[in-house]
C-alpha atoms as a PDB file:
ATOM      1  CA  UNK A   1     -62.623  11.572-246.364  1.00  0.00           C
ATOM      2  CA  UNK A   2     -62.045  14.874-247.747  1.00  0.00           C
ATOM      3  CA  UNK A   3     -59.386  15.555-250.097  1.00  0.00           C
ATOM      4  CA  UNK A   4     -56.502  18.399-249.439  1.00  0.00           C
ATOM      5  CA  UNK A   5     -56.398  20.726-252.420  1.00  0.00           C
ATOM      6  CA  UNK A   6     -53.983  19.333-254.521  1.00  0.00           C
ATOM      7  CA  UNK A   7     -50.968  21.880-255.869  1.00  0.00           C
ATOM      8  CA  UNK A   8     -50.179  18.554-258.321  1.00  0.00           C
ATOM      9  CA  UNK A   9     -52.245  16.655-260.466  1.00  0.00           C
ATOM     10  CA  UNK A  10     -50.476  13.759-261.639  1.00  0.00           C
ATOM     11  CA  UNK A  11     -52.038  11.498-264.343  1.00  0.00           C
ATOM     12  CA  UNK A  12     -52.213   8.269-266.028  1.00  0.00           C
ATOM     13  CA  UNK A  13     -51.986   8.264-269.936  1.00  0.00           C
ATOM     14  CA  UNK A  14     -53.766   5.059-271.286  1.00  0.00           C
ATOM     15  CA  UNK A  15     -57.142   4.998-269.949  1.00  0.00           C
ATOM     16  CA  UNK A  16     -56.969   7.920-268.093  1.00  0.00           C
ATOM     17  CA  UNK A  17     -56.541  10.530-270.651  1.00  0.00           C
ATOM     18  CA  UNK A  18     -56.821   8.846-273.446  1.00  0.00           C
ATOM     19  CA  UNK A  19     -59.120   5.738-274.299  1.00  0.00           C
ATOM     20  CA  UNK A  20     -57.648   2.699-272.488  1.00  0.00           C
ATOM     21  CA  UNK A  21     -55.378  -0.175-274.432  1.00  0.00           C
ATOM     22  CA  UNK A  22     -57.495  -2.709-272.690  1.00  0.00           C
ATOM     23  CA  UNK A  23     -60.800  -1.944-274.207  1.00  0.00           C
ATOM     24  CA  UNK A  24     -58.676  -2.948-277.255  1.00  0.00           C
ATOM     25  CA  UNK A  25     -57.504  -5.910-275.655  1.00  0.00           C
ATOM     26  CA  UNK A  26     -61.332  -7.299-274.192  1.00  0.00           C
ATOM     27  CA  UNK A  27     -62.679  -6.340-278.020  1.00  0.00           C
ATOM     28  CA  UNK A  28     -60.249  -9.307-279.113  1.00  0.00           C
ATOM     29  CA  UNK A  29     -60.800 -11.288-276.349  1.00  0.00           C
ATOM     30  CA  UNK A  30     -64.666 -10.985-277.263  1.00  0.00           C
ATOM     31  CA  UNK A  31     -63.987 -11.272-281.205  1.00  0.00           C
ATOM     32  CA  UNK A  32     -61.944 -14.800-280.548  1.00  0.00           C
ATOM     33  CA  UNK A  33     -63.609 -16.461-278.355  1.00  0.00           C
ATOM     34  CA  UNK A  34     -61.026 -16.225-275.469  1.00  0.00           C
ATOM     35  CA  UNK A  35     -62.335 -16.114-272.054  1.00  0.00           C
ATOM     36  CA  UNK A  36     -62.611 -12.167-270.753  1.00  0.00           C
ATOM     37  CA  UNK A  37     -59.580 -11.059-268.919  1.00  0.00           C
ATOM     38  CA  UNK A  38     -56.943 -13.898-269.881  1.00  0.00           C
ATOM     39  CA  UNK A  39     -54.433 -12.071-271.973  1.00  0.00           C
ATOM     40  CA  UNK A  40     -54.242  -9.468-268.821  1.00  0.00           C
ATOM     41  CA  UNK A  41     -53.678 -12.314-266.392  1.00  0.00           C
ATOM     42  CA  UNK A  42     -51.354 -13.673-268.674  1.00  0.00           C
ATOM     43  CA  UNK A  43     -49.232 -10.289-268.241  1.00  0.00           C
ATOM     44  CA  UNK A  44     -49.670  -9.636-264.731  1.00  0.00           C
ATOM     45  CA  UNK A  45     -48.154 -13.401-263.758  1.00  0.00           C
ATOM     46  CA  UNK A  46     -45.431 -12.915-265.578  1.00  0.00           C
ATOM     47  CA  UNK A  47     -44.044 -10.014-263.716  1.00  0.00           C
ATOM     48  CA  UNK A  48     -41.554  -8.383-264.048  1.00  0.00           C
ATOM     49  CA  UNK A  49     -39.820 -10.729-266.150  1.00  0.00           C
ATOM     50  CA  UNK A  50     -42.282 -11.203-269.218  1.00  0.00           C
ATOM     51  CA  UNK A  51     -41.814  -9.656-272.594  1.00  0.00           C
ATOM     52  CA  UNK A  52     -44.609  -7.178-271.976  1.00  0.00           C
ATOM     53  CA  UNK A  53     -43.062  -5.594-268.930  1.00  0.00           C
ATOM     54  CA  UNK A  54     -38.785  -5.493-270.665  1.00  0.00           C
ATOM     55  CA  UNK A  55     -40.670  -3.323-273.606  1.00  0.00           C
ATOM     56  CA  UNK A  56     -42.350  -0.834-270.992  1.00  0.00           C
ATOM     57  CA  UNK A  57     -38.829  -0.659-269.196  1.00  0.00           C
ATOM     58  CA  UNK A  58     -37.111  -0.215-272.609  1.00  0.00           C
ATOM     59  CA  UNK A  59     -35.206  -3.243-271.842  1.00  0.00           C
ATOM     60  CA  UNK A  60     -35.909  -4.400-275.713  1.00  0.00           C
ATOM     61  CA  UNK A  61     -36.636  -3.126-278.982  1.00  0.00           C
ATOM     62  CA  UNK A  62     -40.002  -3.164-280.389  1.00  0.00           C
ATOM     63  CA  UNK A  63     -39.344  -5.355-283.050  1.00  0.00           C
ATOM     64  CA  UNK A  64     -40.259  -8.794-284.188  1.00  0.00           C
ATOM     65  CA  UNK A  65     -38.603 -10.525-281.673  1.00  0.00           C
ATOM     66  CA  UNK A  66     -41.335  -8.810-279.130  1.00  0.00           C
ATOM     67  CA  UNK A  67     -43.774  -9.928-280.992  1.00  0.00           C
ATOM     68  CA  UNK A  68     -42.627 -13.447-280.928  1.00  0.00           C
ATOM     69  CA  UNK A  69     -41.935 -13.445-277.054  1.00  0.00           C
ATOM     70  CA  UNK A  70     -45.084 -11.643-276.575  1.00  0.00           C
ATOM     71  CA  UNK A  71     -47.176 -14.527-278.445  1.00  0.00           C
ATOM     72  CA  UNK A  72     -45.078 -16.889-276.705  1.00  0.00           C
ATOM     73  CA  UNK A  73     -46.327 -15.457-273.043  1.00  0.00           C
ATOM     74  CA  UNK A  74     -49.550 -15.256-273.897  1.00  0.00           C
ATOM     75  CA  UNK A  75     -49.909 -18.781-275.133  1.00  0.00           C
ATOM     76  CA  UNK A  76     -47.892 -20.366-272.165  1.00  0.00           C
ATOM     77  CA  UNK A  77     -49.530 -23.621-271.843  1.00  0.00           C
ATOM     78  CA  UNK A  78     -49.320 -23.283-268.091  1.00  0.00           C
ATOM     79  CA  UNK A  79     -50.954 -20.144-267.781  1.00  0.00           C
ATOM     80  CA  UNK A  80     -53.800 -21.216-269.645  1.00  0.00           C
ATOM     81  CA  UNK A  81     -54.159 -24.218-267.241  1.00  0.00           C
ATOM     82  CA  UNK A  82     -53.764 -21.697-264.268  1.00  0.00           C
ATOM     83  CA  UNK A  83     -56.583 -19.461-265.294  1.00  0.00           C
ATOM     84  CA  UNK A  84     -58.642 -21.855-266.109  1.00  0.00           C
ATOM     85  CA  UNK A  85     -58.501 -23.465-262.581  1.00  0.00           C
ATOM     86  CA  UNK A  86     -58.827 -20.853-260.934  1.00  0.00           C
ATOM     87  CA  UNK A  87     -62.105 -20.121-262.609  1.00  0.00           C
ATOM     88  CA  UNK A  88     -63.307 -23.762-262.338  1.00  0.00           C
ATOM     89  CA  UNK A  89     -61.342 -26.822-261.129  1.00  0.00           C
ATOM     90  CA  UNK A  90     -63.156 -29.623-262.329  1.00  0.00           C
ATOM     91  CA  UNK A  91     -63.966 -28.318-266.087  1.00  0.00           C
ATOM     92  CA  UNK A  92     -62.228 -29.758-269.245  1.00  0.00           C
ATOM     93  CA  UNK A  93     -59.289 -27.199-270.064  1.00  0.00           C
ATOM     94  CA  UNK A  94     -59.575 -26.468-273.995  1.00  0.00           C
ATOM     95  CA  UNK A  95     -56.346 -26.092-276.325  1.00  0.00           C
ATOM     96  CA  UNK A  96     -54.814 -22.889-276.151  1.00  0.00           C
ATOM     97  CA  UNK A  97     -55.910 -20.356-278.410  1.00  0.00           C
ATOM     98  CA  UNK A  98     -53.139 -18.807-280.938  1.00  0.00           C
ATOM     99  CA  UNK A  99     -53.254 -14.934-280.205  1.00  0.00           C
ATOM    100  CA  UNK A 100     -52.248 -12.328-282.916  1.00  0.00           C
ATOM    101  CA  UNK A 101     -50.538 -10.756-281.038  1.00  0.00           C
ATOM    102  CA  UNK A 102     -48.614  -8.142-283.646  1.00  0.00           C
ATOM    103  CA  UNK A 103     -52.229  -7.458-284.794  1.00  0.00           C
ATOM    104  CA  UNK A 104     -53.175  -6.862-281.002  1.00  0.00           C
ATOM    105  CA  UNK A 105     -50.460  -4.909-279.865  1.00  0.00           C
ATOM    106  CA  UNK A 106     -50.912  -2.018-282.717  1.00  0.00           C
ATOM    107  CA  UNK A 107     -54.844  -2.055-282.381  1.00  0.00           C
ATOM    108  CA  UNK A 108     -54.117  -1.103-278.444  1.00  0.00           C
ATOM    109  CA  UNK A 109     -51.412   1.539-279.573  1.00  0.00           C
ATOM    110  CA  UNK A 110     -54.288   2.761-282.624  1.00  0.00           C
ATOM    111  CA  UNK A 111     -56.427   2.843-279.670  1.00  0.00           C
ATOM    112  CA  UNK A 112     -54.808   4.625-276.782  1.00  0.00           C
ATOM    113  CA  UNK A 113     -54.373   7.182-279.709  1.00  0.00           C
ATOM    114  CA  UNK A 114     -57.793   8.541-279.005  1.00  0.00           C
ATOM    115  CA  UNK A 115     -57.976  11.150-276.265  1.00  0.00           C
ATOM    116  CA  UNK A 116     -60.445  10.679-273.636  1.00  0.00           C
ATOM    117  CA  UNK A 117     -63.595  12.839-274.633  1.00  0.00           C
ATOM    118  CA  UNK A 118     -64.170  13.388-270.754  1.00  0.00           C
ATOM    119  CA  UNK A 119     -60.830  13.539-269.542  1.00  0.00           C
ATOM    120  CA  UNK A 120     -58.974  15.294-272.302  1.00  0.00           C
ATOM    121  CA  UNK A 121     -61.173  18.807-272.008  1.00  0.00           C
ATOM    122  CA  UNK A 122     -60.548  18.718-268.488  1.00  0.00           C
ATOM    123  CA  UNK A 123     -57.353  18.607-268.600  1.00  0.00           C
ATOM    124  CA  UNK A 124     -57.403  21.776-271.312  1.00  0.00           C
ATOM    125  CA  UNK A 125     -59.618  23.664-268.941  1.00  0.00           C
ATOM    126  CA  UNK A 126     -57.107  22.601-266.093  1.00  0.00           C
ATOM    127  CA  UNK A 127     -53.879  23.899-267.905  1.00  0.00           C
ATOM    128  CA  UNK A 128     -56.016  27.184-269.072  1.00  0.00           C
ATOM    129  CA  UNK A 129     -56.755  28.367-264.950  1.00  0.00           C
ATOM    130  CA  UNK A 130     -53.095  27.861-264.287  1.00  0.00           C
ATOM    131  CA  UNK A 131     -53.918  27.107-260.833  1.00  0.00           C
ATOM    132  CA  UNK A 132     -52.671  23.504-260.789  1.00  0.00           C
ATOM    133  CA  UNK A 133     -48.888  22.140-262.300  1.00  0.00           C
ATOM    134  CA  UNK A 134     -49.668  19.446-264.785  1.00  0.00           C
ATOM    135  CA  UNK A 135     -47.377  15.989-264.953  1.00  0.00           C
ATOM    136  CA  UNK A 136     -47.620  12.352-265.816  1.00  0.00           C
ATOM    137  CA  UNK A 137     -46.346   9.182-265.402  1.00  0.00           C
ATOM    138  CA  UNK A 138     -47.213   6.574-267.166  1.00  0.00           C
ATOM    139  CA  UNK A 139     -46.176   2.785-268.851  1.00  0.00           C
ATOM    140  CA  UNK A 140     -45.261   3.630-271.954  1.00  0.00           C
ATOM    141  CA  UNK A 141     -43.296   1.476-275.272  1.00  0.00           C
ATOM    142  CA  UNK A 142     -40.934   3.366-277.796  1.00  0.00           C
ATOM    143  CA  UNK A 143     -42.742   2.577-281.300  1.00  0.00           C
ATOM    144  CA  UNK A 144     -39.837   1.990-283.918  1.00  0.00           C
ATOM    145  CA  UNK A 145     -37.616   4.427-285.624  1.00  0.00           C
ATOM    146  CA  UNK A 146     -40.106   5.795-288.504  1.00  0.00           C
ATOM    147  CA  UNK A 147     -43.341   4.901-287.607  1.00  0.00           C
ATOM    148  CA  UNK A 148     -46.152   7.280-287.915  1.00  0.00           C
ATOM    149  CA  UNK A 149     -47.776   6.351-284.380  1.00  0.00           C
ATOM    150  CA  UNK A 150     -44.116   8.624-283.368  1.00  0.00           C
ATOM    151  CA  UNK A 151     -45.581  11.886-285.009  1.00  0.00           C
ATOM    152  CA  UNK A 152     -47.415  14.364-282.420  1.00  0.00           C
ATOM    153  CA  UNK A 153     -50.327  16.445-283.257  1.00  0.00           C
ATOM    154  CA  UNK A 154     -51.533  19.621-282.050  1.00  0.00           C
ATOM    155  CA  UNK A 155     -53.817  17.585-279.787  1.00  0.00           C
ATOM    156  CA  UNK A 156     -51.299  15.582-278.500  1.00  0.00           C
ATOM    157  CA  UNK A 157     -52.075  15.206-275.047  1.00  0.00           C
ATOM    158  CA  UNK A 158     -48.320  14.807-273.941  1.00  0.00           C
ATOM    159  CA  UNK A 159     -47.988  18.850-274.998  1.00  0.00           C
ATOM    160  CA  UNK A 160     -50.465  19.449-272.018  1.00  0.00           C
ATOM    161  CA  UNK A 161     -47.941  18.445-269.142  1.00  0.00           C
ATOM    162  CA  UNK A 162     -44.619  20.084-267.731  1.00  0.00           C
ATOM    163  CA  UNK A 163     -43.420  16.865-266.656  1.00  0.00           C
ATOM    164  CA  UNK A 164     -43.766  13.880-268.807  1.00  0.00           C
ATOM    165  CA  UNK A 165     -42.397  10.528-267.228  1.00  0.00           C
ATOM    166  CA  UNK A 166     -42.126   7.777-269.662  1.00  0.00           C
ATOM    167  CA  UNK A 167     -41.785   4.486-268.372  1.00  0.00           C
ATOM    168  CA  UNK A 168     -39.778   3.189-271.815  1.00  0.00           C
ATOM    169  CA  UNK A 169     -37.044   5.987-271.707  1.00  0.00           C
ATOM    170  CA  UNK A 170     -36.171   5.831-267.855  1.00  0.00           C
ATOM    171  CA  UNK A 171     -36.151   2.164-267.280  1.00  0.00           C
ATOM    172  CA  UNK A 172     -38.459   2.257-264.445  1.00  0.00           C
ATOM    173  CA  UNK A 173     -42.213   1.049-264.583  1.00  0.00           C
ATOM    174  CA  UNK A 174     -45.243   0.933-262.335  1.00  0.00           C
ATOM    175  CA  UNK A 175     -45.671  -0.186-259.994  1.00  0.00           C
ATOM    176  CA  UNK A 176     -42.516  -0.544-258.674  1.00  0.00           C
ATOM    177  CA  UNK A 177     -41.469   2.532-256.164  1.00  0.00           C
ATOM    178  CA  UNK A 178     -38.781   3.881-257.956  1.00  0.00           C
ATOM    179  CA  UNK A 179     -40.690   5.227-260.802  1.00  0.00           C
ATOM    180  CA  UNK A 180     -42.912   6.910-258.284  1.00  0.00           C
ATOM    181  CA  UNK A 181     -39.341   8.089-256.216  1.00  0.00           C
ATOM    182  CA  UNK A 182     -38.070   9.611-259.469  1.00  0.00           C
ATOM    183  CA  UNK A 183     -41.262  11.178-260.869  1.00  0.00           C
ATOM    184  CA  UNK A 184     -41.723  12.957-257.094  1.00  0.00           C
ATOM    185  CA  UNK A 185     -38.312  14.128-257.541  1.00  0.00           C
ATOM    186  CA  UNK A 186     -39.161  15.753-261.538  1.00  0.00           C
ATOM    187  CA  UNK A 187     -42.089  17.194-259.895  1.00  0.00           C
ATOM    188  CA  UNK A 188     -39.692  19.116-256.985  1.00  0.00           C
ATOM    189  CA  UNK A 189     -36.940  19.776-259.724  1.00  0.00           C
ATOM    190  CA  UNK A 190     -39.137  21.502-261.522  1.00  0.00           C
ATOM    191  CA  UNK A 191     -41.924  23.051-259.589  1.00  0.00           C
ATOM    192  CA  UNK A 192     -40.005  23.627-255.627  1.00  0.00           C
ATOM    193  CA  UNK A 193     -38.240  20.864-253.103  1.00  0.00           C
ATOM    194  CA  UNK A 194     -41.294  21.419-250.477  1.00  0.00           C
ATOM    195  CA  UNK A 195     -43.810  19.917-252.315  1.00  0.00           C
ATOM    196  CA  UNK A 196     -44.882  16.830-250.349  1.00  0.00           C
ATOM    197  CA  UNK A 197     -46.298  13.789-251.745  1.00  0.00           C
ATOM    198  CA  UNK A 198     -49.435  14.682-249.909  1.00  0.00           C
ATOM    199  CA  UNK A 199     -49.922  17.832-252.360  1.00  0.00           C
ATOM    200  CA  UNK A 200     -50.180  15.827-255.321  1.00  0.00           C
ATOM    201  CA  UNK A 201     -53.339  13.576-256.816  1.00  0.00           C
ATOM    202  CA  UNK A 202     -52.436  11.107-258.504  1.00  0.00           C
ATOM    203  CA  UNK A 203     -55.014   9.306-261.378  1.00  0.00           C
ATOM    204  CA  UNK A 204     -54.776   6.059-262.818  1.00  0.00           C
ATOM    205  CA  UNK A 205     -56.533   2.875-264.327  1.00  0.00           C
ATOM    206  CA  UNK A 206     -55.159   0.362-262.386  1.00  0.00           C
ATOM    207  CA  UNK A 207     -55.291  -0.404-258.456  1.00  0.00           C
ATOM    208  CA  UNK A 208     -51.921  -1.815-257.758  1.00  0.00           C
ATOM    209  CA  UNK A 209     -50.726   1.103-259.255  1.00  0.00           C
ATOM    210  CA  UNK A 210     -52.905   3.430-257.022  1.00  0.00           C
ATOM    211  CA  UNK A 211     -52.130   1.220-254.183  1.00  0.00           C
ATOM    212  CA  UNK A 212     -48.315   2.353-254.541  1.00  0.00           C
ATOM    213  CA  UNK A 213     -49.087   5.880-255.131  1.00  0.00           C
ATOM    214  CA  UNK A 214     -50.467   6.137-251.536  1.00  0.00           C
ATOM    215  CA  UNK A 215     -48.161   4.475-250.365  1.00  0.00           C
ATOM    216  CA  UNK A 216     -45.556   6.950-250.966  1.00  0.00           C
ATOM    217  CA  UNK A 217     -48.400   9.153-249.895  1.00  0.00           C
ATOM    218  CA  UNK A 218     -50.403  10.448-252.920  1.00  0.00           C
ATOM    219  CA  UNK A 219     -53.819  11.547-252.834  1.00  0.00           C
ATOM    220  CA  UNK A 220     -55.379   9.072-255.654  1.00  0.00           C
ATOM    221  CA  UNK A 221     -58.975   8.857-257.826  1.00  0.00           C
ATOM    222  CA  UNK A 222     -59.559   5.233-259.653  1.00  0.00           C
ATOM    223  CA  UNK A 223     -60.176   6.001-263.502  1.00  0.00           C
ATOM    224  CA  UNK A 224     -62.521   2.798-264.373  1.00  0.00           C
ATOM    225  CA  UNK A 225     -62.924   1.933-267.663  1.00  0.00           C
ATOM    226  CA  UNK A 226     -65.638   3.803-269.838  1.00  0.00           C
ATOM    227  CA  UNK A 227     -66.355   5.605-266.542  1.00  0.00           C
ATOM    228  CA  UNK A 228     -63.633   8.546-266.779  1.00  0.00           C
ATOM    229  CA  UNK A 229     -66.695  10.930-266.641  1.00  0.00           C
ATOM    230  CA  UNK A 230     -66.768   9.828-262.781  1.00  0.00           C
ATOM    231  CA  UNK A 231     -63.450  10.843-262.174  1.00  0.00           C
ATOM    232  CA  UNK A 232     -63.517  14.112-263.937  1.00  0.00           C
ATOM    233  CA  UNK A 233     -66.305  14.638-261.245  1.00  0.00           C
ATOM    234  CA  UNK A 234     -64.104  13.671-258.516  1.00  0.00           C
ATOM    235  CA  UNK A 235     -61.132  15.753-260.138  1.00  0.00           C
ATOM    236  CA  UNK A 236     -63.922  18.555-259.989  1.00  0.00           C
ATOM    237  CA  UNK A 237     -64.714  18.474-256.318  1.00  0.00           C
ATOM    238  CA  UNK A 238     -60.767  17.922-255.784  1.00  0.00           C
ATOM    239  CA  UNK A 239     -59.786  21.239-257.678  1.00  0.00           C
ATOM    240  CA  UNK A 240     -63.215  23.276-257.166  1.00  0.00           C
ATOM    241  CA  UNK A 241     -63.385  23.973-260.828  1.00  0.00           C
ATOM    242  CA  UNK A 242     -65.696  22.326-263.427  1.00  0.00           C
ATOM    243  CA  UNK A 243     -64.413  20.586-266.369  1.00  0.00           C
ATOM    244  CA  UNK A 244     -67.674  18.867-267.441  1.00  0.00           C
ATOM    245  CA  UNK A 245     -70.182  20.305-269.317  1.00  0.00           C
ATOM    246  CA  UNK A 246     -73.806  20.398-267.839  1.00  0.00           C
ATOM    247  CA  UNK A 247     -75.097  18.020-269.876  1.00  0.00           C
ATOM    248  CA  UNK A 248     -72.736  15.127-268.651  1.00  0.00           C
ATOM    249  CA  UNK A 249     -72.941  16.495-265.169  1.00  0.00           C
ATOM    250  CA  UNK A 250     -76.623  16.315-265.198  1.00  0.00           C
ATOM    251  CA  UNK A 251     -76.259  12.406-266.251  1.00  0.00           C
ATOM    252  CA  UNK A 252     -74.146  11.473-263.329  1.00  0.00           C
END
C-alpha cells in the first residue's frame, strides 16, 4: 500500500537514529556464553513492573540500587527456566549465569552514543529541505547528576528535532498509549490542532511499539537492526527526497 505524504516524521532514538542498545546487549550475550536473546526476554516478561521499565518511566534513580534490581531481574531463576522451555522442554536447564549488569548497562548507553551513519545524514538532509517537522519519542533513562554521557555535542542528534519526548522525564513509556496520546498532542501544540495521526510516520526498532503507533493511526517503517539503510530507502520513497548517497543506494 502506498504511503500518504507524511507532514510528520516521528522517530525512534536507539536503533533508529543512532546505533541500537541491543547490538550492545547480543555482543555480551555472545562474549558470555548466554543463549542469544535472553536478557531481552528477561525484560519484556517483566513488564511493566521490572526495574528496567521504573528507570525508563523515571520512576527511580539511576543509581546502584538499579543496578542491583536490574541484576536481580535478569538472573530470576524462573525466567531462566521459562526461556529455556520454551526453546526445548526436555533439555537439562544449566545454572544461571551472573550478568554484569552495571558493566552492560553503560556499554548500551556508550553505544547508543553513536549516531546511525545511515540514518543520522538523513535526518540532516531532512531538517535542511524544511519540508517535513521533525520530532521523537523515544525510551529514554536520566544518566546521574554529573556524568559526562549528560554533555551534548554539536552532533547531538536530539538538536535535530522540535519536539523531543523523553520517556524518563514524562513518566510515560512505549508502548503504552499514553505516551503516544501525549506526544500527538506536542506535535499539534506545536506545529497546528489539524494534524491527524494519519499525517505523521512514525519509525522505530521494535514491533509492539509500531503495532501501537498504528493503532492510534500512524503511518510506520520497521528500523531492523544493522539494516537502517532499508528504511532510509523507505523514508526516501515516503518523503520523495534522497538521503542516501548513490553508492549505498546502488547496494540495496
Amino acid at each position: 500500500m502506498r504511503m500518504q505524504r507524511p507532514h510528520v516524521l516521528l522517530f525512534d532514538i536507539g536503533g533508529v537514529c543512532v546505533v541500537s542498545p541491543f547490538q550492545a546487549i547480543l555482543d555480551y550475550e555472545k562474549q558470555h556464553s548466554i543463549p542469544i536473546g535472553y536478557i531481552n526476554f528477561s525484560i519484556r516478561e517483566l513488564t511493566p513492573n521490572g526495574s528496567w521499565h521504573k528507570l525508563e518511566r523515571g520512576e527511580i534513580k539511576n543509581d546502584e540500587h538499579f543496578m542491583k534490581a536490574f541484576k536481580a531481574d535478569v538472573e530470576k531463576p524462573e525466567l531462566w527456566e521459562k526461556f529455556h522451555r520454551q526453546k526445548s522442554p526436555t533439555t537439562k536447564i544449566p545454572p544461571v549465569p551472573s550478568i554484569d549488569t552495571e558493566s552492560l548497562y553503560w556499554t548500551m548507553m556508550s553505544t547508543a552514543r553513536t549516531n546511525d551513519p545511515f540514518m543520522y545524514p538523513a535526518l540532516k538532509k531532512l531538517k535542511e529541505s524544511g519540508r517535513f517537522h521533525l520530532a521523537a519519542m523515544s525510551n529514554t533513562t536520566v544518566f546521574p547528576e554529573g556524568h559526562a554521557f549528560n554533555e551534548r555535542t554539536e552532533e547531538d542528534v536530539r538538536e535535530l528535532f522540535d519536539v523531543f519526548v523523553s520517556s524518563a522525564h514524562v513518566g510515560m513509556r512505549k508502548p503504552n498509549r499514553d505516551i503516544y496520546e501525549y506526544t500527538l498532542a506536542r506535535i499539534r501544540e506545536k506545529w497546528g490542532d489539524d494534524i491527524r495521526p494519519k499525517e505523521i510516520l512514525f519509525l522505530d526498532d521494535i514491533g509492539e511499539n509500531l503495532k501501537m503507533g498504528r493503532t492510534v493511526g500512524f503511518q510506520t517503517i520497521r528500523v531492523r537492526l544493522g539494516r537502517t539503510q532499508e528504511a532510509v530507502r523507505e523514508l526516501e520513497q515516503a518523503t520523495g527526497l534522497q538521503l542516501l548517497d548513490n553508492t549505498t543506494r546502488a547496494k540495496l
